[in-house]
C-alpha atoms as a PDB file:
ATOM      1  CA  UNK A   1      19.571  77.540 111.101  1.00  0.00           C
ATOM      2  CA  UNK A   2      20.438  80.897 110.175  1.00  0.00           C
ATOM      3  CA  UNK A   3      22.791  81.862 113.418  1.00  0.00           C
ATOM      4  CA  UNK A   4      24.909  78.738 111.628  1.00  0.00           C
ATOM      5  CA  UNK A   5      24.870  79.884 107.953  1.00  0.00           C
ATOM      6  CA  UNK A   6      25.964  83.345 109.764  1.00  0.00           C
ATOM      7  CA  UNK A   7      28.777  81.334 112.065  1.00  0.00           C
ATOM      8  CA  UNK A   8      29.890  79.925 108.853  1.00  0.00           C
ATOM      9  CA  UNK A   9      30.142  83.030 106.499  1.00  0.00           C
ATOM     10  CA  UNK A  10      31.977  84.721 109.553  1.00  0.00           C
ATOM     11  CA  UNK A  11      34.577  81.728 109.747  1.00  0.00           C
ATOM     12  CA  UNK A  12      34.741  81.805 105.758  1.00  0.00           C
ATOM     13  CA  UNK A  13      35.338  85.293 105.718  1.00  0.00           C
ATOM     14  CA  UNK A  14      37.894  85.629 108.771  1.00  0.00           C
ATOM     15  CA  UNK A  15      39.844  82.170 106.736  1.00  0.00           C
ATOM     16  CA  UNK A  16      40.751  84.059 103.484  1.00  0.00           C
ATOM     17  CA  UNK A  17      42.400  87.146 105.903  1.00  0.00           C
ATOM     18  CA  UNK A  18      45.114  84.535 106.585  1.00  0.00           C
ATOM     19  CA  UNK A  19      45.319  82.977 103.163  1.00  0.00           C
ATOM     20  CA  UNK A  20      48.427  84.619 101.252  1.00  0.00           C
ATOM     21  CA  UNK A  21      48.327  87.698  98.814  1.00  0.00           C
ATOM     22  CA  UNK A  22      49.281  86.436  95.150  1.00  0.00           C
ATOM     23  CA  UNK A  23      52.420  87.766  94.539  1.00  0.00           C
ATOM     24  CA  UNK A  24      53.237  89.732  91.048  1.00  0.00           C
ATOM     25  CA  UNK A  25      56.177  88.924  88.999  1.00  0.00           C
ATOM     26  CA  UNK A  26      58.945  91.728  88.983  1.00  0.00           C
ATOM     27  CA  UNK A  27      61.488  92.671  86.761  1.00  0.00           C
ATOM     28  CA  UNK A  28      64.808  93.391  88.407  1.00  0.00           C
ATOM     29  CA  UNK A  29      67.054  93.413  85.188  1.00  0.00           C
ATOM     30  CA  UNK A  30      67.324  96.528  83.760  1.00  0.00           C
ATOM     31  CA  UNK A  31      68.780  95.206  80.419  1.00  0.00           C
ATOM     32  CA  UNK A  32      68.050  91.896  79.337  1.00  0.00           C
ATOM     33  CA  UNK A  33      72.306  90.931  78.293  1.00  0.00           C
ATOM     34  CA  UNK A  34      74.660  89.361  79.809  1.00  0.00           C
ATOM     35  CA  UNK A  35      76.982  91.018  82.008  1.00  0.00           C
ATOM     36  CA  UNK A  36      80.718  90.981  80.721  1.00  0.00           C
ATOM     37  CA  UNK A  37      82.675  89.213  83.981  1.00  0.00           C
ATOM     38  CA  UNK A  38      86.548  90.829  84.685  1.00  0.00           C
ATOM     39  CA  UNK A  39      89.314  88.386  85.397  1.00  0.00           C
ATOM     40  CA  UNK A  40      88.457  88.628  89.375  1.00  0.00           C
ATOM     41  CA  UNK A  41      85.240  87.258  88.638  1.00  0.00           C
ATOM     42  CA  UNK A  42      83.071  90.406  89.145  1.00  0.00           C
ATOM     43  CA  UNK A  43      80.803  92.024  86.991  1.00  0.00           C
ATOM     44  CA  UNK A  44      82.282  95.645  84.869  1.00  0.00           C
ATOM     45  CA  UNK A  45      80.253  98.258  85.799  1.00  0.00           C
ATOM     46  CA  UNK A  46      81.479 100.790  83.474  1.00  0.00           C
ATOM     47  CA  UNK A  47      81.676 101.185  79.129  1.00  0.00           C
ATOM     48  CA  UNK A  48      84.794 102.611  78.592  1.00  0.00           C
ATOM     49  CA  UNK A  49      84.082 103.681  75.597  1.00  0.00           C
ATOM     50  CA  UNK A  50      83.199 106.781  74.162  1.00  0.00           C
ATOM     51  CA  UNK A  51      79.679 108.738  73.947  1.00  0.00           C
ATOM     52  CA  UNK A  52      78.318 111.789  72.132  1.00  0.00           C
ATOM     53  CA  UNK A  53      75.442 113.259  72.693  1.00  0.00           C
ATOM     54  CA  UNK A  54      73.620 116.959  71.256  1.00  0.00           C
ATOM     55  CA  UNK A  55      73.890 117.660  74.877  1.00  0.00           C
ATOM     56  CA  UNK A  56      77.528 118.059  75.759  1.00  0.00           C
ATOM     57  CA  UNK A  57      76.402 117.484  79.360  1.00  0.00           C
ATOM     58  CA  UNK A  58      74.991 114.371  78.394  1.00  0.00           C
ATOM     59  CA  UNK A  59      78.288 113.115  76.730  1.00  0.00           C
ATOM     60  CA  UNK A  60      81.048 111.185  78.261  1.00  0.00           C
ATOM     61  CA  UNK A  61      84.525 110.901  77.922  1.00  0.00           C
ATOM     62  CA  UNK A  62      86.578 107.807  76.743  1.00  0.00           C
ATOM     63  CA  UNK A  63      87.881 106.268  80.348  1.00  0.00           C
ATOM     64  CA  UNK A  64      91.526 106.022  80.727  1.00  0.00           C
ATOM     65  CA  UNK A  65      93.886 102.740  80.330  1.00  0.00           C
ATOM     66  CA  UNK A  66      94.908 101.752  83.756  1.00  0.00           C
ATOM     67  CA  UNK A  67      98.456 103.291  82.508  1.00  0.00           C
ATOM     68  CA  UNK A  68      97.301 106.641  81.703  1.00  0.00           C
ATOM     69  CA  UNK A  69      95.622 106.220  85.370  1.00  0.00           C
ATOM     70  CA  UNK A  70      98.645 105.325  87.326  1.00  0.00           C
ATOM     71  CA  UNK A  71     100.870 108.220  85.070  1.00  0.00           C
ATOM     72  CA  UNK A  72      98.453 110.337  85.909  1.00  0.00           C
ATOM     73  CA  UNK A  73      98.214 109.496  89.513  1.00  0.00           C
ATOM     74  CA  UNK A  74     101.646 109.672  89.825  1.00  0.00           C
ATOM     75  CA  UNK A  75     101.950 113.546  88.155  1.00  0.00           C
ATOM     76  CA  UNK A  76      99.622 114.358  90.763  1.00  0.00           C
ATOM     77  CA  UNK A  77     102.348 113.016  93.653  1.00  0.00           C
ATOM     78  CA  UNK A  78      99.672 110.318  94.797  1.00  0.00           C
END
């Protein structure tokens, strides 16, 4: 009687190995808005707007309109 109640915790035991690991919830959105979509469909990636910060090497520049871009690009002899 007791080799089976041994056989039987073994075969419990070795059962629960197998059995899946409950899996955690994760968080993969880093900001919890909705992401403004461009005319080709795809998500903008990039706030062309303005910041200023204490720390001037924390600040950032206002992006250029795509015609400063291509007048600049063209200056340049691209």
């Amino acid at each position: 009687m007791q080799s089976k109640l041994i056989v039987l915790a073994a075969l419990v035991a070795s059962a629960s190995a197998f059995a899946p690991a409950p899996v955690a919830p994760r968080a993969t959105a880093l900001f919890n808005e909705e992401p403004k979509i461009g005319a080709g469909g795809m998500a903008d990636t990039r706030d062309p707007d303005a910041f200023v910060d204490e720390d001037p090497r924390k600040s950032i520049s206002e992006a250029p309109s795509f015609e400063e871009y291509l007048k600049q690009r063209q200056a340049e002899g691209n």
